[in-house]
PDB file of N, CA and C in Angstrom:
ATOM      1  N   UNK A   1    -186.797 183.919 -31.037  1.00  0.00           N
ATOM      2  CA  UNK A   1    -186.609 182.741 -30.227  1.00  0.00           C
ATOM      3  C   UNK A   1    -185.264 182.090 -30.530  1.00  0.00           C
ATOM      4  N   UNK A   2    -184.800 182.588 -31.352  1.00  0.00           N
ATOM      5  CA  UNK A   2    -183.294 181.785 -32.148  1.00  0.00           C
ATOM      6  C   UNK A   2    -182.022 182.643 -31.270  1.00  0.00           C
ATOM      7  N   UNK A   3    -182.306 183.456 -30.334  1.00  0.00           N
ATOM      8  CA  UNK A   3    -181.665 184.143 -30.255  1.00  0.00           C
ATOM      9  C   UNK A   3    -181.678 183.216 -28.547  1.00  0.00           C
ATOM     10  N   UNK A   4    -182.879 183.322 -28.001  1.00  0.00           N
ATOM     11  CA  UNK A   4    -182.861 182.548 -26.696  1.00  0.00           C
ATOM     12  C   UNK A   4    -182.047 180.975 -26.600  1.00  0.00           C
ATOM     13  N   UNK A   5    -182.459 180.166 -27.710  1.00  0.00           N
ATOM     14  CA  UNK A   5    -181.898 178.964 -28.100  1.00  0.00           C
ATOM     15  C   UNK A   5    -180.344 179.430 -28.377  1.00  0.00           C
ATOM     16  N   UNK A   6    -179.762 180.191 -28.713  1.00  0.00           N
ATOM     17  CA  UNK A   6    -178.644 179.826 -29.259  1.00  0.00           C
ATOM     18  C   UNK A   6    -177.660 180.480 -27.449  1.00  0.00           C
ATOM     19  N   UNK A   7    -178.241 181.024 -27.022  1.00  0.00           N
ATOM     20  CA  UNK A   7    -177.818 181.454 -25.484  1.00  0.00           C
ATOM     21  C   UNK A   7    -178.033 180.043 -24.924  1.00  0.00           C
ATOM     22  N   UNK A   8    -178.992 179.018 -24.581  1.00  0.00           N
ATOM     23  CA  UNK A   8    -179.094 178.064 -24.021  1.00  0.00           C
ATOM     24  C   UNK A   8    -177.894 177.299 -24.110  1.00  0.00           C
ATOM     25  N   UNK A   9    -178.151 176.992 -26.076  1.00  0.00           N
ATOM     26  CA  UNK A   9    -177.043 175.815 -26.156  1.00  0.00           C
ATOM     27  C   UNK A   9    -175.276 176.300 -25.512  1.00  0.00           C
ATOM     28  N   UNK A  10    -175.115 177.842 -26.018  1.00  0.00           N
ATOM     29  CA  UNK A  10    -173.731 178.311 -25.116  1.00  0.00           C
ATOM     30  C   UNK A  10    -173.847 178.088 -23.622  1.00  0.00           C
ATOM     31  N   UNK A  11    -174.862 178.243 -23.047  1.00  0.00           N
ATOM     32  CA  UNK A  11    -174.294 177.540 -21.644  1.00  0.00           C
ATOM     33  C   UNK A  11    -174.710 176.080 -21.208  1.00  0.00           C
ATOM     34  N   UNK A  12    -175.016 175.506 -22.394  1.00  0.00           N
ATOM     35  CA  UNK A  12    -174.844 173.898 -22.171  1.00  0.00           C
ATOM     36  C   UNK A  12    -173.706 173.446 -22.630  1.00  0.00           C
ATOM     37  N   UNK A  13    -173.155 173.942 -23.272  1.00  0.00           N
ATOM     38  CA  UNK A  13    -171.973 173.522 -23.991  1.00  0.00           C
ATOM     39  C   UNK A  13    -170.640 174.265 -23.157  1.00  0.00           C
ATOM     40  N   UNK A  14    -170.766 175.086 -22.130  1.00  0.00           N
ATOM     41  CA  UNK A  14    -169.476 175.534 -21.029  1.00  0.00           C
ATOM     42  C   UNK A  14    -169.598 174.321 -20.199  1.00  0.00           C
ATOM     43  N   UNK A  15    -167.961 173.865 -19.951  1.00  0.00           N
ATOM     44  CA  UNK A  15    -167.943 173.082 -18.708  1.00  0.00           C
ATOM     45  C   UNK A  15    -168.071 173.180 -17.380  1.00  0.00           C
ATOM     46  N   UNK A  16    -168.589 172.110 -16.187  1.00  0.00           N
ATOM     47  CA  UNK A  16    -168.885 172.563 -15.209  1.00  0.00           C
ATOM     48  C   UNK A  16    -168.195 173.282 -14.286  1.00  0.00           C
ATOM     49  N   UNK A  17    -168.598 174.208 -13.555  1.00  0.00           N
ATOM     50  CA  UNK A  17    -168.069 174.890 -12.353  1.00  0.00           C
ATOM     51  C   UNK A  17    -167.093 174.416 -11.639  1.00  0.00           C
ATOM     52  N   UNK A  18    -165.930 174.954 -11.003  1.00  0.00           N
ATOM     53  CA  UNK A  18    -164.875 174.497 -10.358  1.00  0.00           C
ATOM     54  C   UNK A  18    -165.835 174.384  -9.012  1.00  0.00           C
ATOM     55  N   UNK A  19    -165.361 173.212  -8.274  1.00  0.00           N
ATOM     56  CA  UNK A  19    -166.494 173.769  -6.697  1.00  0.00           C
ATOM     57  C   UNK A  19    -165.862 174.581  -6.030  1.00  0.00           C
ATOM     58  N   UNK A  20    -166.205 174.893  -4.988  1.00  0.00           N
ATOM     59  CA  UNK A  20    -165.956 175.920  -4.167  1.00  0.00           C
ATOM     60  C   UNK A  20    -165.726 175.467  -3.056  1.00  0.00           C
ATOM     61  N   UNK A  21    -163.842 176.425  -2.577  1.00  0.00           N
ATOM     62  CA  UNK A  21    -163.472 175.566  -1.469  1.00  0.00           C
ATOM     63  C   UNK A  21    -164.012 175.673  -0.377  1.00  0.00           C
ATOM     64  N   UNK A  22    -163.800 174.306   0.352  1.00  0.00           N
ATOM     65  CA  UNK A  22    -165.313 174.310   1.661  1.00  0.00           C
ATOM     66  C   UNK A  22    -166.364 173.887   1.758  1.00  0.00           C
ATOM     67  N   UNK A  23    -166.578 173.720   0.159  1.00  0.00           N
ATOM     68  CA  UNK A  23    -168.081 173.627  -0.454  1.00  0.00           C
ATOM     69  C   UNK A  23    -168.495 172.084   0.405  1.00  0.00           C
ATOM     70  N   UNK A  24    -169.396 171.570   0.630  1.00  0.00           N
ATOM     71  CA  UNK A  24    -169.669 170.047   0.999  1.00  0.00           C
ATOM     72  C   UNK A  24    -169.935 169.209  -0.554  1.00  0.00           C
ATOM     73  N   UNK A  25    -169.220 168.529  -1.137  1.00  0.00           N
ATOM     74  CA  UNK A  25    -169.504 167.510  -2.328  1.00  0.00           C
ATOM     75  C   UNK A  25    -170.661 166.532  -1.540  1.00  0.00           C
ATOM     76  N   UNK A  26    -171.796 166.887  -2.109  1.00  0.00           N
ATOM     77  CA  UNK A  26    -172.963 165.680  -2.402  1.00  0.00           C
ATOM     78  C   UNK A  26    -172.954 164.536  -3.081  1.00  0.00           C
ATOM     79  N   UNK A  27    -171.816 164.554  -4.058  1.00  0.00           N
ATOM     80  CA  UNK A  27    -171.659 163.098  -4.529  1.00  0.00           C
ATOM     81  C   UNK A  27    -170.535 162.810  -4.566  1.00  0.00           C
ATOM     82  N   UNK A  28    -170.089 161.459  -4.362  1.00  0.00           N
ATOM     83  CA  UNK A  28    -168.736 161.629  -4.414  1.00  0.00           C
ATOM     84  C   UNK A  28    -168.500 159.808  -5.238  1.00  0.00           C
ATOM     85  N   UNK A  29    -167.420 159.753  -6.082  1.00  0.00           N
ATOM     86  CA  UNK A  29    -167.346 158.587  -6.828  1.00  0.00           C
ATOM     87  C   UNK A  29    -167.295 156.952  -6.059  1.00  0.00           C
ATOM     88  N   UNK A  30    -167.140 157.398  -4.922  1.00  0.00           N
ATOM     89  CA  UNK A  30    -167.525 155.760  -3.824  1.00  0.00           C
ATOM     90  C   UNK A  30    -168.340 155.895  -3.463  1.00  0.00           C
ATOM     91  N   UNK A  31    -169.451 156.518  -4.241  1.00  0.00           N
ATOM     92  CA  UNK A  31    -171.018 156.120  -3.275  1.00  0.00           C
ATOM     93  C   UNK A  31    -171.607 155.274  -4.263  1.00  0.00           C
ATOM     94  N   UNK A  32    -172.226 154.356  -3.746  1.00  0.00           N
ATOM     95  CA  UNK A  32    -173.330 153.753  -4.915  1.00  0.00           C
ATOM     96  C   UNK A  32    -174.345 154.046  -5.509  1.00  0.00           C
ATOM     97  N   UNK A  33    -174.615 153.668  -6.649  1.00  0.00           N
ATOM     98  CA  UNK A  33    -175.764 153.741  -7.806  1.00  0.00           C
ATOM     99  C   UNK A  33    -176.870 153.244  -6.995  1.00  0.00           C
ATOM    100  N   UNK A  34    -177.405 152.518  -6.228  1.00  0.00           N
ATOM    101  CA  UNK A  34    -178.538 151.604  -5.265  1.00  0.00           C
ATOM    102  C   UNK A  34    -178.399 152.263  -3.978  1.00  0.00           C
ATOM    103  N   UNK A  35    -179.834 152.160  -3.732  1.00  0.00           N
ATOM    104  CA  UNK A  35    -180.316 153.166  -2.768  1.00  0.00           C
ATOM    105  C   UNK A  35    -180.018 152.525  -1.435  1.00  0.00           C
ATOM    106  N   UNK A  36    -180.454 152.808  -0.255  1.00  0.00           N
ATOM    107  CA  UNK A  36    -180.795 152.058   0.627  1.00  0.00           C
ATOM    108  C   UNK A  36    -181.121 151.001   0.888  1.00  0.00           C
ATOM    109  N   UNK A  37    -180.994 149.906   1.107  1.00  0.00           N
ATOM    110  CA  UNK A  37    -181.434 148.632   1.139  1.00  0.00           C
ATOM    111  C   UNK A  37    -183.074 148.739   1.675  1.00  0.00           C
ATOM    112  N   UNK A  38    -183.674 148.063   0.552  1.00  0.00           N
ATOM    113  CA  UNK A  38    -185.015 147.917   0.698  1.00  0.00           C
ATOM    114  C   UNK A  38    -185.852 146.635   1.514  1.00  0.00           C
ATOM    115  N   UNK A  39    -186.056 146.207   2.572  1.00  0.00           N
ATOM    116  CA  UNK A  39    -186.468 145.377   2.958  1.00  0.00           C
ATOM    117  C   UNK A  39    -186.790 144.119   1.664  1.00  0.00           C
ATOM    118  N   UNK A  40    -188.120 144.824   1.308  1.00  0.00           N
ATOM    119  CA  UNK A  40    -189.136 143.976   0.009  1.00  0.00           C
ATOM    120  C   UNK A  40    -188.177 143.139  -0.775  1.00  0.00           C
ATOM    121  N   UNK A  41    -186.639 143.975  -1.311  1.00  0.00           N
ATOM    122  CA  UNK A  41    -186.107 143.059  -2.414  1.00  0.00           C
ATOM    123  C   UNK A  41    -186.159 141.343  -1.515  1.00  0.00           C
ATOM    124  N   UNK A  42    -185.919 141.063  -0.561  1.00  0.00           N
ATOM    125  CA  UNK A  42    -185.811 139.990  -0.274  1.00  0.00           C
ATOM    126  C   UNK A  42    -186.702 138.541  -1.024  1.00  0.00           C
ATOM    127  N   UNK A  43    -187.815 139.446  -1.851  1.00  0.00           N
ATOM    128  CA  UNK A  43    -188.171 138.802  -2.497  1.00  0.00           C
ATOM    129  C   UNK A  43    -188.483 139.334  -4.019  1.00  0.00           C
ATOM    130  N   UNK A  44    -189.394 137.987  -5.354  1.00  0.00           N
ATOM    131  CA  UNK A  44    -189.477 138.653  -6.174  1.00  0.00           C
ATOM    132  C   UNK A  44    -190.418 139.363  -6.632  1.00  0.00           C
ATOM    133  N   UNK A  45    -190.502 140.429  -7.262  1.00  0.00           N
ATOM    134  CA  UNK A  45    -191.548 141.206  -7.478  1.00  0.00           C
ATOM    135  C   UNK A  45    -192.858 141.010  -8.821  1.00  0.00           C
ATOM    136  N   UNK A  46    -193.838 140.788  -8.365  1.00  0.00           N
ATOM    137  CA  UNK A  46    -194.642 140.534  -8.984  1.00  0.00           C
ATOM    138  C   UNK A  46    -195.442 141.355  -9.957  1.00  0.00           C
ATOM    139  N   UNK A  47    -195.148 142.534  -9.706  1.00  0.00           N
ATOM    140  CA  UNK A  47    -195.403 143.541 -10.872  1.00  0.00           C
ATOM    141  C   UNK A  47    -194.173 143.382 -12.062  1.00  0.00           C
ATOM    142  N   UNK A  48    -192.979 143.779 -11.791  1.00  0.00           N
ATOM    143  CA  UNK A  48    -192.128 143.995 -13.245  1.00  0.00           C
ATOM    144  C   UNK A  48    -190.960 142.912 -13.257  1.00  0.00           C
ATOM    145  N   UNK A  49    -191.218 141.705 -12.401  1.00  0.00           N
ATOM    146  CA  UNK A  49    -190.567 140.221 -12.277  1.00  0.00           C
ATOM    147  C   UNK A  49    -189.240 140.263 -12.103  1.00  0.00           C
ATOM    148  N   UNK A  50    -188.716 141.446 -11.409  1.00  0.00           N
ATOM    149  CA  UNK A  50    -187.166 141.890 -10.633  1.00  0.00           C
ATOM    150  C   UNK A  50    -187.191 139.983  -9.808  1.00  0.00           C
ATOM    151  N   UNK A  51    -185.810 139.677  -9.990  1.00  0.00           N
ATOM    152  CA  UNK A  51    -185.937 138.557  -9.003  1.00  0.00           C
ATOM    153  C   UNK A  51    -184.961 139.051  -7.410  1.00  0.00           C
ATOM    154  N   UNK A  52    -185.195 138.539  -6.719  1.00  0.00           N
ATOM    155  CA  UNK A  52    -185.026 138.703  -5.005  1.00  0.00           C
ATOM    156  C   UNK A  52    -183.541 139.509  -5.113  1.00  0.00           C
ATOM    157  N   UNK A  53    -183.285 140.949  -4.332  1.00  0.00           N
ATOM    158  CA  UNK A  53    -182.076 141.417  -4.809  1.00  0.00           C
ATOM    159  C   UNK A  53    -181.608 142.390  -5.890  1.00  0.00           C
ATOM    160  N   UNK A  54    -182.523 142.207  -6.556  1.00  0.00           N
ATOM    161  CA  UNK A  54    -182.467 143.260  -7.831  1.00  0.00           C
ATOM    162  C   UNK A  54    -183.655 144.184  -7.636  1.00  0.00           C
ATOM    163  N   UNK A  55    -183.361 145.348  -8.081  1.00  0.00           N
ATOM    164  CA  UNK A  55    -184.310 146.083  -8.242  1.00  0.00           C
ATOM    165  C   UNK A  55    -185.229 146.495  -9.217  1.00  0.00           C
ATOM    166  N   UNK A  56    -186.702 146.847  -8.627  1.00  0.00           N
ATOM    167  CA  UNK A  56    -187.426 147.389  -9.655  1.00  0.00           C
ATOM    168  C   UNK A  56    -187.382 148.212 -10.640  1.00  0.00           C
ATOM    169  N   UNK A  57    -188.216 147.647 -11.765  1.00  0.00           N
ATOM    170  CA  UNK A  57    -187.606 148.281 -12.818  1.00  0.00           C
ATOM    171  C   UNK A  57    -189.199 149.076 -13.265  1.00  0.00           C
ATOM    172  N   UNK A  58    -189.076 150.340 -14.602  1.00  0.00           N
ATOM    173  CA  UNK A  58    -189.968 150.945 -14.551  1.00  0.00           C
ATOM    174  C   UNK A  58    -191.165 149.727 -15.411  1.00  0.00           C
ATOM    175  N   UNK A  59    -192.113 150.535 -15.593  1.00  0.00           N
ATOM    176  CA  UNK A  59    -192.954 149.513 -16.339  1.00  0.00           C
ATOM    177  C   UNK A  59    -192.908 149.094 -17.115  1.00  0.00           C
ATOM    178  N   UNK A  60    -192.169 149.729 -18.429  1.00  0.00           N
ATOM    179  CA  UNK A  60    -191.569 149.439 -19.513  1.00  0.00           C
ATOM    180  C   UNK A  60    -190.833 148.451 -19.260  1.00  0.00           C
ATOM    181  N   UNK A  61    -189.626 148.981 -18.318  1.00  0.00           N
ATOM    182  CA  UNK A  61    -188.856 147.546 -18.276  1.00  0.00           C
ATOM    183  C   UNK A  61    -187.405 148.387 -18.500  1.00  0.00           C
ATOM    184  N   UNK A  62    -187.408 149.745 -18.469  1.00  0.00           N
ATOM    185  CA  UNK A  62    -186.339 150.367 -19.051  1.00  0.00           C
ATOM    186  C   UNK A  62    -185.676 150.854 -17.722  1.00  0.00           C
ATOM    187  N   UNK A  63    -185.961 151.484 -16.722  1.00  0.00           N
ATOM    188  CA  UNK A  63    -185.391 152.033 -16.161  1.00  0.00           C
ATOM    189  C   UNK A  63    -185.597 151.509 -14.806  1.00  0.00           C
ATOM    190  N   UNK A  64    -184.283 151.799 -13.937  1.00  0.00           N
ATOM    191  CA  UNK A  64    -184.438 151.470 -12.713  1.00  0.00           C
ATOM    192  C   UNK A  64    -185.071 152.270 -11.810  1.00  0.00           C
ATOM    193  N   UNK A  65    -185.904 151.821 -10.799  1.00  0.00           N
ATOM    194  CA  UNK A  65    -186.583 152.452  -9.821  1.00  0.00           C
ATOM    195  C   UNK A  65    -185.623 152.295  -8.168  1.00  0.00           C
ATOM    196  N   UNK A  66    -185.105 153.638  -8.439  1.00  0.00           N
ATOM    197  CA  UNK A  66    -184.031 153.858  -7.169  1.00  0.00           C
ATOM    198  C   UNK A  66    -184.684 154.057  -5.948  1.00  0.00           C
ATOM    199  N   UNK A  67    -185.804 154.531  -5.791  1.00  0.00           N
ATOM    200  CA  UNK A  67    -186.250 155.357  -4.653  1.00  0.00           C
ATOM    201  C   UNK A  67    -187.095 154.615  -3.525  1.00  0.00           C
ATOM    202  N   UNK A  68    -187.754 153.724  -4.335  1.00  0.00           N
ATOM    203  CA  UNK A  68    -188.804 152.750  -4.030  1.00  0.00           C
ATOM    204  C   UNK A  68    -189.273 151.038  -4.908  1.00  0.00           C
ATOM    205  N   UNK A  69    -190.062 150.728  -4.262  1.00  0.00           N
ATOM    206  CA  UNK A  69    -190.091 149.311  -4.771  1.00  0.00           C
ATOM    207  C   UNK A  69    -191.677 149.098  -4.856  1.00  0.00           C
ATOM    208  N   UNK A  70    -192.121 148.797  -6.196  1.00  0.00           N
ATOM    209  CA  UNK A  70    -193.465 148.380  -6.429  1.00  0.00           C
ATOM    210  C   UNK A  70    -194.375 148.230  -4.728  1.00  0.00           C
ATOM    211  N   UNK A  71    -195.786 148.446  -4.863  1.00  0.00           N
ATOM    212  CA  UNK A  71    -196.469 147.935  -4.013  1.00  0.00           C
ATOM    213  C   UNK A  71    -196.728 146.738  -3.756  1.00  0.00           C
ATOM    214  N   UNK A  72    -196.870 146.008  -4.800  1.00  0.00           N
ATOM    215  CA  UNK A  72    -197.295 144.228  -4.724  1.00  0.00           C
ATOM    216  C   UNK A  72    -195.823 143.764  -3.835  1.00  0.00           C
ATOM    217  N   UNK A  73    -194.706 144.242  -4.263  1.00  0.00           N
ATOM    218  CA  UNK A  73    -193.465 143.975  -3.814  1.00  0.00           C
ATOM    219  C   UNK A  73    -193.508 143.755  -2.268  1.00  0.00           C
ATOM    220  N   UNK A  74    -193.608 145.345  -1.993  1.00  0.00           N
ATOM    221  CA  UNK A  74    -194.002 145.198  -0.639  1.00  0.00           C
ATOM    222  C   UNK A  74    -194.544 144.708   0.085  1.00  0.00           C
ATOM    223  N   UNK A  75    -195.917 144.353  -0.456  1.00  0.00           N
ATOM    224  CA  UNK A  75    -196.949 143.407   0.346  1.00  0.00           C
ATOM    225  C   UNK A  75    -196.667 141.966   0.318  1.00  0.00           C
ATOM    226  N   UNK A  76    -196.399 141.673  -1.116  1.00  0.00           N
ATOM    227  CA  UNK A  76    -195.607 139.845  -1.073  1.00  0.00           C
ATOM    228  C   UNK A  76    -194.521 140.048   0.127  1.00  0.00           C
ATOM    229  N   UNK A  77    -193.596 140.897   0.727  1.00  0.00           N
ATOM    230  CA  UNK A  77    -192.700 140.937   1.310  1.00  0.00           C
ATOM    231  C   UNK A  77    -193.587 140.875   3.141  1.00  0.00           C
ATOM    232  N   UNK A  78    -194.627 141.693   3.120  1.00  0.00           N
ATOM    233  CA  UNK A  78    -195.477 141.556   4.411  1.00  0.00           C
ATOM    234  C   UNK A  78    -196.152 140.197   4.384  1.00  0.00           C
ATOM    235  N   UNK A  79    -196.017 139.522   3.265  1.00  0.00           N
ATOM    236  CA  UNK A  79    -197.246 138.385   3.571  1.00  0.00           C
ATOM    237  C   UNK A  79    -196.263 137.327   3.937  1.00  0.00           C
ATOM    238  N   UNK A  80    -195.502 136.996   3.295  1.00  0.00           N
ATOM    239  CA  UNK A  80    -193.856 136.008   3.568  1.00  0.00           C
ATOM    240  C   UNK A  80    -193.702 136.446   5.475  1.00  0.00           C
ATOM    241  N   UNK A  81    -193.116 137.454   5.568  1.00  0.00           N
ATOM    242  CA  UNK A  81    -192.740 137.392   6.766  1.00  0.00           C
ATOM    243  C   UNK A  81    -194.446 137.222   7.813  1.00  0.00           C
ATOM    244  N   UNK A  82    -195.458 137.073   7.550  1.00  0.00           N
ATOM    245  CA  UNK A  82    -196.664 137.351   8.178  1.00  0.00           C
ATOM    246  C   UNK A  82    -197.187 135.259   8.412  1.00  0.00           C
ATOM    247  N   UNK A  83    -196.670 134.996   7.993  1.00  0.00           N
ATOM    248  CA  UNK A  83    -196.493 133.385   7.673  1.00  0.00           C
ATOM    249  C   UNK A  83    -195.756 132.580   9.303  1.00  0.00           C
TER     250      UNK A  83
END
């Protein structure tokens, strides 16, 4: 197994690939860290206490949640505009 591991770490430790011309770049350094604008932030979230604008964070409290926004979030956000 020392033999598989020590192959791993050599190709973690080569730098990345030149791209390839033509290639389409998926990321590019002027895109932002924050996703799509989420309706819900408009308000604050009652699961992990993000205030209006900021985003959810994991449960811990450590990490940001890019993709989506708590459920309570959402629904405090349906009940506000349902008013």
């Amino acid at each position: 197994m020392t033999a598989a591991l020590d192959r791993t770490r050599a190709f973690l430790d080569q730098p990345p690939p030149d791209p390839i011309p033509g290639q389409l770049e998926l990321r590019s350094n002027d895109m932002p860290d924050r996703p799509a604008t989420f309706p819900a932030l408009a308000v604050a979230c009652p699961t992990c206490g993000s205030q209006p604008g900021q985003l959810c964070t994991s449960h811990g409290g450590t990490r940001t949640r890019r993709h989506d926004v708590h459920q309570a979030r959402t629904a405090a956000h349906r009940a506000r505009n349902t008013r």
